[in-house]
Each structure stands twice: as C-alpha cells, then as structure tokens.
PDB file of N, CA and C in Angstrom:
ATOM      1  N   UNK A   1      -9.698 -10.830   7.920  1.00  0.00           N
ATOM      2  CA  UNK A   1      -8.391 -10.317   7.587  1.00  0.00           C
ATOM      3  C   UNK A   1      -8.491  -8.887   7.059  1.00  0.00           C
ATOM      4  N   UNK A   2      -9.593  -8.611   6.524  1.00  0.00           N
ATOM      5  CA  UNK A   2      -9.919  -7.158   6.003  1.00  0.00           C
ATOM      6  C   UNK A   2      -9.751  -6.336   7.188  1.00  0.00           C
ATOM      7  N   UNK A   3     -10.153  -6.472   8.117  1.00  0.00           N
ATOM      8  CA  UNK A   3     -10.365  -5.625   9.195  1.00  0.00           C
ATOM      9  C   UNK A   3      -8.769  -5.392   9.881  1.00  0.00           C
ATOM     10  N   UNK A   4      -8.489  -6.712   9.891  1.00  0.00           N
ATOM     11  CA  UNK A   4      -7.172  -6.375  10.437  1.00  0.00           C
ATOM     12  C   UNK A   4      -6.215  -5.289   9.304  1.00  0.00           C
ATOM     13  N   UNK A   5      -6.432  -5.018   8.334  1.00  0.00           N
ATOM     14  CA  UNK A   5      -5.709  -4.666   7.476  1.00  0.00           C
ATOM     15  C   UNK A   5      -6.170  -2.919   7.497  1.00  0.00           C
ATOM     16  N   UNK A   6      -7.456  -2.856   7.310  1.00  0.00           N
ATOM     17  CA  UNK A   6      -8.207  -1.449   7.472  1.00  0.00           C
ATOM     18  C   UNK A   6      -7.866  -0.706   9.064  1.00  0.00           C
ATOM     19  N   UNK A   7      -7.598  -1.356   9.614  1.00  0.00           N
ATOM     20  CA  UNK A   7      -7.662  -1.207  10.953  1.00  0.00           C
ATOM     21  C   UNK A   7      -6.219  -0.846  11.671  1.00  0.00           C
ATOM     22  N   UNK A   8      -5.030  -0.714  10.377  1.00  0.00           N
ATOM     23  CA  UNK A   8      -3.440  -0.430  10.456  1.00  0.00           C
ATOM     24  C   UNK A   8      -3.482   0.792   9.465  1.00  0.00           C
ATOM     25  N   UNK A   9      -2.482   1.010  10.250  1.00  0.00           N
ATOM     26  CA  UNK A   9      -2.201   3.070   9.352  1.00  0.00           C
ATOM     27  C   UNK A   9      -0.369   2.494   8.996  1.00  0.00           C
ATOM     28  N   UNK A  10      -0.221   1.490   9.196  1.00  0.00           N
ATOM     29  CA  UNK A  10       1.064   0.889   9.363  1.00  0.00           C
ATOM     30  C   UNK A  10       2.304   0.562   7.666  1.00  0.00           C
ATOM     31  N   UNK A  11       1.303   0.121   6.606  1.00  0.00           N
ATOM     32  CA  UNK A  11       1.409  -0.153   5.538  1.00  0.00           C
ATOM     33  C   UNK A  11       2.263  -1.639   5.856  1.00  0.00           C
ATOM     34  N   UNK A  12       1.485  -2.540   6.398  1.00  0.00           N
ATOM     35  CA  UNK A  12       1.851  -3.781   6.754  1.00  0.00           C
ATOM     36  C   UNK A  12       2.605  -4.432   5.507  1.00  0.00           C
ATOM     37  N   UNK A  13       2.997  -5.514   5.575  1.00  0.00           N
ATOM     38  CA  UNK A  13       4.133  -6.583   5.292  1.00  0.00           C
ATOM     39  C   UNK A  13       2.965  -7.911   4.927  1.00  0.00           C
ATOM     40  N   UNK A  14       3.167  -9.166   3.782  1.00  0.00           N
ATOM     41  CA  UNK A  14       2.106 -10.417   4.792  1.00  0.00           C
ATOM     42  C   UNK A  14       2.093 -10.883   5.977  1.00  0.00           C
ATOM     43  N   UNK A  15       3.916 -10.815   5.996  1.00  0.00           N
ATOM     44  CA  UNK A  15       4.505 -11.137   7.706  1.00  0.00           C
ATOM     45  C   UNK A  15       3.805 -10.918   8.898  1.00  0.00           C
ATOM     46  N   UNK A  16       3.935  -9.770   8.181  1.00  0.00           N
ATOM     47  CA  UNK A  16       3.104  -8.616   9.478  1.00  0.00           C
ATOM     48  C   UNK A  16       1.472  -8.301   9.747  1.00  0.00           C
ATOM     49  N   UNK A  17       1.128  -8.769   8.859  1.00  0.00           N
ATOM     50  CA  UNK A  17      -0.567  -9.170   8.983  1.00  0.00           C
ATOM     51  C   UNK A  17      -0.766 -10.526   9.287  1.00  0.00           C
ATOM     52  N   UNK A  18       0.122 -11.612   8.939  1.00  0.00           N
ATOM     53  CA  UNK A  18       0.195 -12.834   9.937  1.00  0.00           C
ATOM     54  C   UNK A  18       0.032 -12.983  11.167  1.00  0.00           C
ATOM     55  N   UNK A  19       1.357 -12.217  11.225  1.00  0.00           N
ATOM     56  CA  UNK A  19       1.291 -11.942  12.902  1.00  0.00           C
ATOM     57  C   UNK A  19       0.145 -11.531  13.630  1.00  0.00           C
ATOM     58  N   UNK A  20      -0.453 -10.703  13.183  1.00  0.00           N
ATOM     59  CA  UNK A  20      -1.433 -10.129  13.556  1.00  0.00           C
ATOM     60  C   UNK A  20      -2.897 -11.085  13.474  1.00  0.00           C
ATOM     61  N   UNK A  21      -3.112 -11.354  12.237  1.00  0.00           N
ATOM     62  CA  UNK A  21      -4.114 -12.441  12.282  1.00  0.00           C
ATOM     63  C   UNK A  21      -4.142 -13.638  13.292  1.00  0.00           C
ATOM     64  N   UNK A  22      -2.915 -13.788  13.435  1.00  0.00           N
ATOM     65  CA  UNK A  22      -2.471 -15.204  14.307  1.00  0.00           C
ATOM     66  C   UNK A  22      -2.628 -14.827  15.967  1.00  0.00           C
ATOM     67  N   UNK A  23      -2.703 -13.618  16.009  1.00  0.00           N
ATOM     68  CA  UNK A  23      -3.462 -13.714  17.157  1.00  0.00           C
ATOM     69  C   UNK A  23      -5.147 -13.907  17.652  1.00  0.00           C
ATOM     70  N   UNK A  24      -5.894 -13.531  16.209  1.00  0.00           N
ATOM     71  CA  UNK A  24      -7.226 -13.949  16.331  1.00  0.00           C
ATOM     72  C   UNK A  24      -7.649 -15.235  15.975  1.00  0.00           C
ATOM     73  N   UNK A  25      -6.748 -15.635  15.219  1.00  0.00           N
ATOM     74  CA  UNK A  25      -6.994 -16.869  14.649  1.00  0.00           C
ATOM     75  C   UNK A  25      -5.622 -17.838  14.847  1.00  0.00           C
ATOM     76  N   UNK A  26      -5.158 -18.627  15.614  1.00  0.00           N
ATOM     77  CA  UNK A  26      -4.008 -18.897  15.992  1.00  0.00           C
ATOM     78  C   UNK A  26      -3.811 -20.373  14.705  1.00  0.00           C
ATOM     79  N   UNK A  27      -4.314 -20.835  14.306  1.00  0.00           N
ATOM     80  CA  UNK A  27      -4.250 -22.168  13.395  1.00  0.00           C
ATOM     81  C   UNK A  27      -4.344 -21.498  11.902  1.00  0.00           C
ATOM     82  N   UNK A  28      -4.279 -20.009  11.627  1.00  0.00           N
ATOM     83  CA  UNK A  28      -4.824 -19.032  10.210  1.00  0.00           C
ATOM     84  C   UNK A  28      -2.729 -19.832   9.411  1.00  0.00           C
ATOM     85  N   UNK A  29      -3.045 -20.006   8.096  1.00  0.00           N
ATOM     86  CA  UNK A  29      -1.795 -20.378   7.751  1.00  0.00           C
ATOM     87  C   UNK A  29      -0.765 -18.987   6.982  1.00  0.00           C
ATOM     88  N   UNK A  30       0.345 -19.152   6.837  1.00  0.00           N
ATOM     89  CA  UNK A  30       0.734 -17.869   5.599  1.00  0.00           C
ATOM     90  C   UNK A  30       0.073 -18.036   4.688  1.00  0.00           C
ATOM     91  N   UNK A  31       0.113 -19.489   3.801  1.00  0.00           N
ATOM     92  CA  UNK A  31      -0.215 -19.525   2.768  1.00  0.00           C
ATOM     93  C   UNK A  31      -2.127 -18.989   2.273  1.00  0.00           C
ATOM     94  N   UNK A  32      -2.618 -19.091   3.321  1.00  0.00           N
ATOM     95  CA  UNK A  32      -4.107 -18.694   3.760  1.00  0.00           C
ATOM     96  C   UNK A  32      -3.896 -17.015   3.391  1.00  0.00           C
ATOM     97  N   UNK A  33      -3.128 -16.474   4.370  1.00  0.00           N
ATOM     98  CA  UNK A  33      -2.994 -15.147   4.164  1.00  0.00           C
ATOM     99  C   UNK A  33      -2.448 -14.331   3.353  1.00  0.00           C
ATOM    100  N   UNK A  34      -1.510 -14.710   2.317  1.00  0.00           N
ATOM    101  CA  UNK A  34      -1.374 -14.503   0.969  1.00  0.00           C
ATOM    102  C   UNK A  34      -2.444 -14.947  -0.018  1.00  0.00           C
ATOM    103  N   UNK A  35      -2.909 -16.006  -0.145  1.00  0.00           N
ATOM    104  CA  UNK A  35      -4.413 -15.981  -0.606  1.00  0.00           C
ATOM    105  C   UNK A  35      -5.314 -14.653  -0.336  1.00  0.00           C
ATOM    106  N   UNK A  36      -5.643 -14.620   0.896  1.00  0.00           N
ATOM    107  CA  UNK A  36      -7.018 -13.390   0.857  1.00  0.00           C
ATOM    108  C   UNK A  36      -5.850 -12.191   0.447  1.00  0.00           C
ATOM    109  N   UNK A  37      -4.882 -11.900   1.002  1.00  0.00           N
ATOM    110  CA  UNK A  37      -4.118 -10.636   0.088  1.00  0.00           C
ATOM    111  C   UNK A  37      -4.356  -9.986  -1.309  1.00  0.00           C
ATOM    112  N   UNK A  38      -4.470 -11.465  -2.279  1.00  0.00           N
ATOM    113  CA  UNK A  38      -4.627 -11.433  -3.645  1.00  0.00           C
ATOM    114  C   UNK A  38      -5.845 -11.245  -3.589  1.00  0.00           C
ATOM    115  N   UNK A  39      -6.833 -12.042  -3.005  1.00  0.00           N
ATOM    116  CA  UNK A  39      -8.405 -11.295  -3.486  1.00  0.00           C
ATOM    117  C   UNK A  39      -8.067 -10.299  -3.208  1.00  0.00           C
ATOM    118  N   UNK A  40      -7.893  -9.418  -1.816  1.00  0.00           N
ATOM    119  CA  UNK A  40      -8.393  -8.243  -1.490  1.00  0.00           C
ATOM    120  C   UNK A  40      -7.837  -7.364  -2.377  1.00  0.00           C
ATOM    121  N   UNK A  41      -6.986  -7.600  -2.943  1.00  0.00           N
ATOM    122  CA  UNK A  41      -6.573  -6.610  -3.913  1.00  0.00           C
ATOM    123  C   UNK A  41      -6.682  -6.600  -5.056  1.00  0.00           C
ATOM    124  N   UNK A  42      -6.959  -7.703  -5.609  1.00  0.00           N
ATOM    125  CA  UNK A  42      -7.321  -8.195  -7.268  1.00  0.00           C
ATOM    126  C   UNK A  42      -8.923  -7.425  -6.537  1.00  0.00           C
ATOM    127  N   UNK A  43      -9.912  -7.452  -5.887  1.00  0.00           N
ATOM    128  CA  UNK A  43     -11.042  -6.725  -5.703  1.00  0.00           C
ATOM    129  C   UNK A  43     -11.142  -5.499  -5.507  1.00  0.00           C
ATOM    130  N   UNK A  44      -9.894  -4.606  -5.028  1.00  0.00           N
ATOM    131  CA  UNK A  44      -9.512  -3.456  -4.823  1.00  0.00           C
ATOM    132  C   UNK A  44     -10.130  -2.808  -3.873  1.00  0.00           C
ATOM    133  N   UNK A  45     -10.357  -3.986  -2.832  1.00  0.00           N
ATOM    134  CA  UNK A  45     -10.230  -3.821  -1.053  1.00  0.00           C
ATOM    135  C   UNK A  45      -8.891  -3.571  -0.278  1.00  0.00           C
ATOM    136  N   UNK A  46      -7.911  -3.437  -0.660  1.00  0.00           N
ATOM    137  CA  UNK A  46      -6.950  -2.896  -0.183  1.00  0.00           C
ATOM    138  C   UNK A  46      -5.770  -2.690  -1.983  1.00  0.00           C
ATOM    139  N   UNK A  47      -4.766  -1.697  -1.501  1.00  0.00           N
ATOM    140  CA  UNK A  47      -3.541  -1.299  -2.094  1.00  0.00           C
ATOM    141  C   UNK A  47      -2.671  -1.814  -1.720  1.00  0.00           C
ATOM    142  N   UNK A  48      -1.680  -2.203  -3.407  1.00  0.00           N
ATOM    143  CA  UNK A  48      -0.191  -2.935  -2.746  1.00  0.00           C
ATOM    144  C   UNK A  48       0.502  -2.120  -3.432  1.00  0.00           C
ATOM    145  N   UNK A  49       1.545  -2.339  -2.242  1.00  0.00           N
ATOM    146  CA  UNK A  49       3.224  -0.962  -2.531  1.00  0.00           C
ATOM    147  C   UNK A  49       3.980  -1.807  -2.702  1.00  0.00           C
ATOM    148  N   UNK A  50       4.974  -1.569  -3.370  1.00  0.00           N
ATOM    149  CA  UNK A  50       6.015  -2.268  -3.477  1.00  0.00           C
ATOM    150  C   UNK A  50       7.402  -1.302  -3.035  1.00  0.00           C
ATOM    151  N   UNK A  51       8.124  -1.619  -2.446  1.00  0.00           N
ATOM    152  CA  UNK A  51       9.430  -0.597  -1.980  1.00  0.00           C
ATOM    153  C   UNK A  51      10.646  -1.416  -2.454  1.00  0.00           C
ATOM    154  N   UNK A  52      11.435  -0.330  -2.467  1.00  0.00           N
ATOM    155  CA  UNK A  52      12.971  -0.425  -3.084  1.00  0.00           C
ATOM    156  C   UNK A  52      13.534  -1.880  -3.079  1.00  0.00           C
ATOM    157  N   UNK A  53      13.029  -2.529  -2.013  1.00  0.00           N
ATOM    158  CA  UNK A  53      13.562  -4.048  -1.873  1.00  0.00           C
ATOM    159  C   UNK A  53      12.450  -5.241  -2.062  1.00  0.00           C
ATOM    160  N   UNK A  54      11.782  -4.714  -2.829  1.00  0.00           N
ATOM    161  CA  UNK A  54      10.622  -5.331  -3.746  1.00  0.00           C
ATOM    162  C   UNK A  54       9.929  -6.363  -2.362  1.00  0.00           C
ATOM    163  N   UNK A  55       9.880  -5.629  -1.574  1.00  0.00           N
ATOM    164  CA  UNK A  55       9.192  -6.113  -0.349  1.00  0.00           C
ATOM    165  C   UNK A  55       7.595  -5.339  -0.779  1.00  0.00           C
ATOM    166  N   UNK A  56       6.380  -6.553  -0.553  1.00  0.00           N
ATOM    167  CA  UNK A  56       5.131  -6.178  -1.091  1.00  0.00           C
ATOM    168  C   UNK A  56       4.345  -5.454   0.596  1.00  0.00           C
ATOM    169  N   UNK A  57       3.826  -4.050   0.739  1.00  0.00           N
ATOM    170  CA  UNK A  57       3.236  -4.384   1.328  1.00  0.00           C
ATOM    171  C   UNK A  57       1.236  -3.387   1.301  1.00  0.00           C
ATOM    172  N   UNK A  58       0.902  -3.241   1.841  1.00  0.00           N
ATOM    173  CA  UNK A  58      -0.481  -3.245   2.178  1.00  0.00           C
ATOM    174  C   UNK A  58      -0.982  -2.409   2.554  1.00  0.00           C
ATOM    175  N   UNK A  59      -1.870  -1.093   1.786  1.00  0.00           N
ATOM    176  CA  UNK A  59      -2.717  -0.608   2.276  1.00  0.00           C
ATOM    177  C   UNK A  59      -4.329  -0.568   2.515  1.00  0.00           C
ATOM    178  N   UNK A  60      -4.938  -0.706   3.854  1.00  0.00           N
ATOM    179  CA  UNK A  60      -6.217  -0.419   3.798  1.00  0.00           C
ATOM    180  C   UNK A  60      -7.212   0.497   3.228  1.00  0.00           C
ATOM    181  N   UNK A  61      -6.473   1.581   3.578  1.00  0.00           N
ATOM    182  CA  UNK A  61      -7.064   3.023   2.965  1.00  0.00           C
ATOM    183  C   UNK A  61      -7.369   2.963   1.176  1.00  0.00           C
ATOM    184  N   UNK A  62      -8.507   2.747   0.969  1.00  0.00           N
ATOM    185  CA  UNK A  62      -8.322   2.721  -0.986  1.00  0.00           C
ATOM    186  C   UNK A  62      -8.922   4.386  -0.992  1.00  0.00           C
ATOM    187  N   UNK A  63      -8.957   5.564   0.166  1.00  0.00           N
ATOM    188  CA  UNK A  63      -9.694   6.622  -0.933  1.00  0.00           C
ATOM    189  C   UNK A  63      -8.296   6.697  -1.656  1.00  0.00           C
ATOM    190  N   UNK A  64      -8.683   7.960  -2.613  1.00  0.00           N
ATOM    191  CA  UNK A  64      -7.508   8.674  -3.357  1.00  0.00           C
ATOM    192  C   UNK A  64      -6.386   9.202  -2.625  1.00  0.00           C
ATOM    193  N   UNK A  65      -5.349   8.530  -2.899  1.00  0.00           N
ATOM    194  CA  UNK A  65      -4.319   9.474  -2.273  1.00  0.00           C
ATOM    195  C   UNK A  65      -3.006   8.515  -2.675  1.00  0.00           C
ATOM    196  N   UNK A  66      -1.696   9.297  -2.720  1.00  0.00           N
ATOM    197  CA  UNK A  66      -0.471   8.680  -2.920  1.00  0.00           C
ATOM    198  C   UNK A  66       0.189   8.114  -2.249  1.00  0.00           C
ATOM    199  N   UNK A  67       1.766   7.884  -2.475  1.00  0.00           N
ATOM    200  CA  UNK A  67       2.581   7.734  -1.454  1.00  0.00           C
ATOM    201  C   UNK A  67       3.474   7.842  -1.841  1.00  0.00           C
ATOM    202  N   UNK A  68       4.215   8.495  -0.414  1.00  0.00           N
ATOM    203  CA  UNK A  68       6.017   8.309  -1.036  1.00  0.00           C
ATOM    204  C   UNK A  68       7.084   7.297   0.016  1.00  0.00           C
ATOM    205  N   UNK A  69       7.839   6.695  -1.102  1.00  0.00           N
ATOM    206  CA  UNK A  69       8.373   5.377  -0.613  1.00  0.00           C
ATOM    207  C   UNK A  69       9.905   5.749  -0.125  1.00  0.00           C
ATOM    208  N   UNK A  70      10.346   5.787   0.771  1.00  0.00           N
ATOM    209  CA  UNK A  70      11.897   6.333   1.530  1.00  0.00           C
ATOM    210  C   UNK A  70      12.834   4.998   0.685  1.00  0.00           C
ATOM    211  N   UNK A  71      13.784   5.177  -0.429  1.00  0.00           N
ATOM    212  CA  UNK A  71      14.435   3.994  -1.091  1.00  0.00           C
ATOM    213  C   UNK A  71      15.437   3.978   0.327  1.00  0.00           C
ATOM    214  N   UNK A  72      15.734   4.684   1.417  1.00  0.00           N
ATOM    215  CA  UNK A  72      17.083   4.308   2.107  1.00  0.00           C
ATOM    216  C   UNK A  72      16.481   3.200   3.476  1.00  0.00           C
ATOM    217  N   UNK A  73      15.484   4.076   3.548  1.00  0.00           N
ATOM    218  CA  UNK A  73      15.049   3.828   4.934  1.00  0.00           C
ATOM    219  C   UNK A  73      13.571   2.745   5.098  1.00  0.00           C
ATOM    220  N   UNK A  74      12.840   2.703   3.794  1.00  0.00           N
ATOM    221  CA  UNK A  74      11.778   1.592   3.920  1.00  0.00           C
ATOM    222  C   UNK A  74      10.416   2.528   3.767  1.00  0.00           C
ATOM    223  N   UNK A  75      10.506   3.534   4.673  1.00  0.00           N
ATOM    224  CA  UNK A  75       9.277   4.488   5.309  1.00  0.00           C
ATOM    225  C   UNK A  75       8.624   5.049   4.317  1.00  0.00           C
ATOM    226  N   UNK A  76       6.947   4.716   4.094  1.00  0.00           N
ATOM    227  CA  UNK A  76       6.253   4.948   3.450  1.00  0.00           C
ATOM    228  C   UNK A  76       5.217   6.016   4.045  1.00  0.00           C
ATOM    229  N   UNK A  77       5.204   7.025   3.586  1.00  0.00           N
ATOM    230  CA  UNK A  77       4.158   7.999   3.991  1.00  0.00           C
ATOM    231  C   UNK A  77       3.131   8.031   3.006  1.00  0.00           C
ATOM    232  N   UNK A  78       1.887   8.460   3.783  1.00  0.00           N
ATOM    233  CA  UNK A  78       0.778   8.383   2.748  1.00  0.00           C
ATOM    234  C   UNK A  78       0.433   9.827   2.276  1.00  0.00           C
ATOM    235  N   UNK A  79       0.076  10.366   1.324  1.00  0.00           N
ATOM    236  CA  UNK A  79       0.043  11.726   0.643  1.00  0.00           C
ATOM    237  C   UNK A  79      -1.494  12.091   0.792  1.00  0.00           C
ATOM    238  N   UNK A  80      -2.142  12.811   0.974  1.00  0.00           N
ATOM    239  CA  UNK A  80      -3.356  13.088   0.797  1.00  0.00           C
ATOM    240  C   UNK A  80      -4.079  13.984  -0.241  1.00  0.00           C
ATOM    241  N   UNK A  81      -3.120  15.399  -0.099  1.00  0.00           N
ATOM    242  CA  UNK A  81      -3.103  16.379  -0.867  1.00  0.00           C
ATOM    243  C   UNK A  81      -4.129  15.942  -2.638  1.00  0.00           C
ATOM    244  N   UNK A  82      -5.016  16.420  -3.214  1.00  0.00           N
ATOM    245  CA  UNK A  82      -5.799  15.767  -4.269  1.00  0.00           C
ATOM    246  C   UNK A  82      -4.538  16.535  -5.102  1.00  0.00           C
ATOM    247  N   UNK A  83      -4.430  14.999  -6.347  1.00  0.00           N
ATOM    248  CA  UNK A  83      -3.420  15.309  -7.922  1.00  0.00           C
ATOM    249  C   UNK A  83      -5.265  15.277  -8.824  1.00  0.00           C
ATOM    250  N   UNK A  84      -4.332  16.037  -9.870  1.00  0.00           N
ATOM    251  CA  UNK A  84      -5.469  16.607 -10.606  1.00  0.00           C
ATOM    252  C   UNK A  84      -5.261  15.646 -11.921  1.00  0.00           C
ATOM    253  N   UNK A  85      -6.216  14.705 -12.498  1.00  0.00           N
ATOM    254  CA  UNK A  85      -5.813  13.435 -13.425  1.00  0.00           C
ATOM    255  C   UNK A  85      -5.073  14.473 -14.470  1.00  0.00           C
ATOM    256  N   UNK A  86      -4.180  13.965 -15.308  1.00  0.00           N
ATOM    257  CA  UNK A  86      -3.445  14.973 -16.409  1.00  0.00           C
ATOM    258  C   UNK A  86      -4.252  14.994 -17.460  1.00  0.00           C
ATOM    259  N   UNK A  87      -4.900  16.247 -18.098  1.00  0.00           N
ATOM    260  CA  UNK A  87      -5.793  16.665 -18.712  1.00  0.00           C
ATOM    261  C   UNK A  87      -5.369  15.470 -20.425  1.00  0.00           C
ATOM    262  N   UNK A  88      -4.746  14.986 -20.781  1.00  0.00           N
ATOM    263  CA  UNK A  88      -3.965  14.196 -22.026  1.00  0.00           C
ATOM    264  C   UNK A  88      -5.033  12.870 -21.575  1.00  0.00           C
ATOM    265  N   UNK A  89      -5.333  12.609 -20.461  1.00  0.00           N
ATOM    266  CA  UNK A  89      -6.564  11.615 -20.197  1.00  0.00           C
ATOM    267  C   UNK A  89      -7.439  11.249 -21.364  1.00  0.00           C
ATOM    268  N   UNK A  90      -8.336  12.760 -20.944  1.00  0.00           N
ATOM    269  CA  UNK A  90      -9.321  13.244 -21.082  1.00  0.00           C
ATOM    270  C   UNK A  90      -9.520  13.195 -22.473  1.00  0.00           C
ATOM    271  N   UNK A  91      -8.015  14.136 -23.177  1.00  0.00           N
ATOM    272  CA  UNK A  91      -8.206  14.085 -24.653  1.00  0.00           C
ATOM    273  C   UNK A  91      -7.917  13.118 -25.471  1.00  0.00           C
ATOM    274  N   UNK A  92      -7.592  12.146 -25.038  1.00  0.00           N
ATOM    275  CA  UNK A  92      -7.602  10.771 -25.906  1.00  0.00           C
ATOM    276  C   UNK A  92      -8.434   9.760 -25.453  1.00  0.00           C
ATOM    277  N   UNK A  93      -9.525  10.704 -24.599  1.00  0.00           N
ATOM    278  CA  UNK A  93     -10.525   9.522 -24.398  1.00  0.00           C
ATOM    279  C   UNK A  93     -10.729   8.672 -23.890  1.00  0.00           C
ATOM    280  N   UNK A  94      -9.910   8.510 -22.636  1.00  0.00           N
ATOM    281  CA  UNK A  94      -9.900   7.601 -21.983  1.00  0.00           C
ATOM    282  C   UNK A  94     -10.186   7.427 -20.790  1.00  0.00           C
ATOM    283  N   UNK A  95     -10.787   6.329 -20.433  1.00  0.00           N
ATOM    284  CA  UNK A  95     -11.882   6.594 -18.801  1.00  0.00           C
ATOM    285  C   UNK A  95     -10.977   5.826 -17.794  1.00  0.00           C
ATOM    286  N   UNK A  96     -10.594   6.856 -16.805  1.00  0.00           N
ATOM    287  CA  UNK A  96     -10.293   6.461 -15.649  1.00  0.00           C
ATOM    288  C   UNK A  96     -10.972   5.856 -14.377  1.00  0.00           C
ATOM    289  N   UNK A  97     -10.746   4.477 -13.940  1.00  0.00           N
ATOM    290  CA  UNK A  97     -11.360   3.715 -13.183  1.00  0.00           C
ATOM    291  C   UNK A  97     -10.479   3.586 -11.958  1.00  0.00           C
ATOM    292  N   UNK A  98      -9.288   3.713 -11.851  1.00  0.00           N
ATOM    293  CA  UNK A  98      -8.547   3.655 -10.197  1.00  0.00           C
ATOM    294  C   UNK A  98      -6.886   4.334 -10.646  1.00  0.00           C
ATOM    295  N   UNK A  99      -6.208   4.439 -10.487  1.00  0.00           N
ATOM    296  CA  UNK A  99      -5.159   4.809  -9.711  1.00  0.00           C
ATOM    297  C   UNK A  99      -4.518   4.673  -8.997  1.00  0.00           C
ATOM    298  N   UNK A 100      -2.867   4.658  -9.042  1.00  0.00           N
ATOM    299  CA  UNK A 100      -1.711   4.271  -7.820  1.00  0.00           C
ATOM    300  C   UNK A 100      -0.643   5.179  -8.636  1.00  0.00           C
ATOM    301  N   UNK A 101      -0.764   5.891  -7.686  1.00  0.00           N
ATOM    302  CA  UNK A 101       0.850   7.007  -7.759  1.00  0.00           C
ATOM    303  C   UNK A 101       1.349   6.378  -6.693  1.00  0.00           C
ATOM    304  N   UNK A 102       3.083   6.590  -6.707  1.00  0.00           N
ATOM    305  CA  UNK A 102       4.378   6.307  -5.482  1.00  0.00           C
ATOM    306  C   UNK A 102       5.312   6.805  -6.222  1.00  0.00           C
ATOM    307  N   UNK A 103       5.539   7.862  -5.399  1.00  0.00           N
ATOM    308  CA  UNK A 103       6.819   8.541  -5.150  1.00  0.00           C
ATOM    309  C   UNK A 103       7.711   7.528  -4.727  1.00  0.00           C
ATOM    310  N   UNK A 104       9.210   7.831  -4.829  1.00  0.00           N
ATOM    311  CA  UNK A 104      10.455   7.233  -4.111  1.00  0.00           C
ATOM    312  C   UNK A 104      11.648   7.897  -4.342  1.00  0.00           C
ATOM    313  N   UNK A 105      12.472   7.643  -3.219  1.00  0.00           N
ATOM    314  CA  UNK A 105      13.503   9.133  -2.890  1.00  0.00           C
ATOM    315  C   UNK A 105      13.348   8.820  -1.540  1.00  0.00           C
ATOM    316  N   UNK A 106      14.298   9.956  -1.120  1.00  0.00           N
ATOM    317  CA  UNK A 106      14.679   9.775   0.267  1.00  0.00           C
ATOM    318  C   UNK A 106      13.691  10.586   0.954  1.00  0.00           C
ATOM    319  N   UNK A 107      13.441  10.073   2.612  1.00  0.00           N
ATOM    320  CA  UNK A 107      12.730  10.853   3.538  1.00  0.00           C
ATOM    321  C   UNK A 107      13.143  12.183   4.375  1.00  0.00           C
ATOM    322  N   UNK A 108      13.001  13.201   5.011  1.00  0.00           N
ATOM    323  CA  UNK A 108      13.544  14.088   5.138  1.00  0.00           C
ATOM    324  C   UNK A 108      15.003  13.451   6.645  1.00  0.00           C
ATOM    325  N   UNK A 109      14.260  12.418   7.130  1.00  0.00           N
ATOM    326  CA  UNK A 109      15.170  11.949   8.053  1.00  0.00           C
ATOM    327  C   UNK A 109      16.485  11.038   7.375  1.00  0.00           C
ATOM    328  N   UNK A 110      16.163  10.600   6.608  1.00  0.00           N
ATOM    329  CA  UNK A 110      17.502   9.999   5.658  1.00  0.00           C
ATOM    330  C   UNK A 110      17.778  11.455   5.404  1.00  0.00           C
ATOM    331  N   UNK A 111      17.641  12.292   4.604  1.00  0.00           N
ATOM    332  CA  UNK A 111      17.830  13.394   3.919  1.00  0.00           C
ATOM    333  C   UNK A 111      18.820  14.387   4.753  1.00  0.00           C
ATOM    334  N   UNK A 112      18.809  14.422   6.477  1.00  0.00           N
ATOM    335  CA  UNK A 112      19.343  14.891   7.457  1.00  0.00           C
ATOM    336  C   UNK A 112      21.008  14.443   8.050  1.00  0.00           C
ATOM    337  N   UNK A 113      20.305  12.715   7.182  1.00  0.00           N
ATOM    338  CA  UNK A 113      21.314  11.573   8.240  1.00  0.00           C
ATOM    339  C   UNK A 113      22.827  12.399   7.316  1.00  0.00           C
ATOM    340  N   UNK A 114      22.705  12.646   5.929  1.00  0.00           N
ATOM    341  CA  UNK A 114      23.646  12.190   5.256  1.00  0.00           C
ATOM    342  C   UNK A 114      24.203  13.812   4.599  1.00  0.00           C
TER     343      UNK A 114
END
C-alpha cells in the first residue's frame, strides 16, 4: 500500500487508495486500508491533509515542503519553495523533529471564477 501511495502526486482520499489497491489486491478490505493509513503515518511514511470538508487525505512525498489547500474548490498544491524554521524555535530551546505547514484560501482558478 506504501507504494501505491508514493507512487501518486494526486494527494489521494482512503477511497481513493482503495480503489487503487483493489486493483492489486482485489479481496484488500477498507477497513484493512485505513489500518495501514494509520501506521503509515503514525510512522511518518506518508502525510495527512485535512481540507475544508474535513475530508482526510494522503501524501507520499514526506521531504520538506508545504501545502496550500483551495477551501472552494478541494485542490491541494504542494509548495516546495524551503520556509526557514522561525528563529523563537531556537531561542526557547526547542528541537525540531518534523513539520506540517497548510495554507488555505482560494486557488487562483476559484480566485478568477468569482
């Protein structure tokens, strides 16, 4: 299921990695695939987004990088650009081990529609 997940630039759904699994594995259950979800991410083999309609979904990609979440339209883009940790870290001493920034706001195509 890792692979199928690393292997999408998509920011899948469980739905939508079901689907997908269920073609390699046609007898794989949901409840199976919400299981490995939670490892893979309680292990921090993949990233979970959450969007405006508290729909959970899934990234493969764990390097560093953000995202911004479209509240009209769903559409999640991934950010690459390096953020610089905020120096207030540093001075109270405190050690940074991972990270999740998300933006949310509209996309430039909502942004056009209206």
């Amino acid at each position: 299921m890792k692979d199928v997940i690393k292997n999408r630039c998509d920011h899948p759904t469980a739905d939508m990695i079901y689907e997908s699994c269920r073609l390699l594995e046609p007898n794989i259950s949901l409840g199976t695939v919400y299981r490995n979800l939670k490892l893979l991410a309680d292990e921090g083999d993949i990233i979970t987004l959450e969007t405006s309609d508290k729909k959970i979904h899934y990234d493969g990609d764990i390097s560093r990088h953000s995202h911004f979440i479209c509240e009209k339209c769903g559409k999640i883009i991934d950010l690459f650009k390096p953020s610089k940790l905020p120096d207030e870290l540093t001075e109270l001493g405190l050690t940074v081990k991972g990270e999740k920034c998300i933006y949310y706001g509209d996309c430039t195509d909502c942004t056009i529609k209206n």
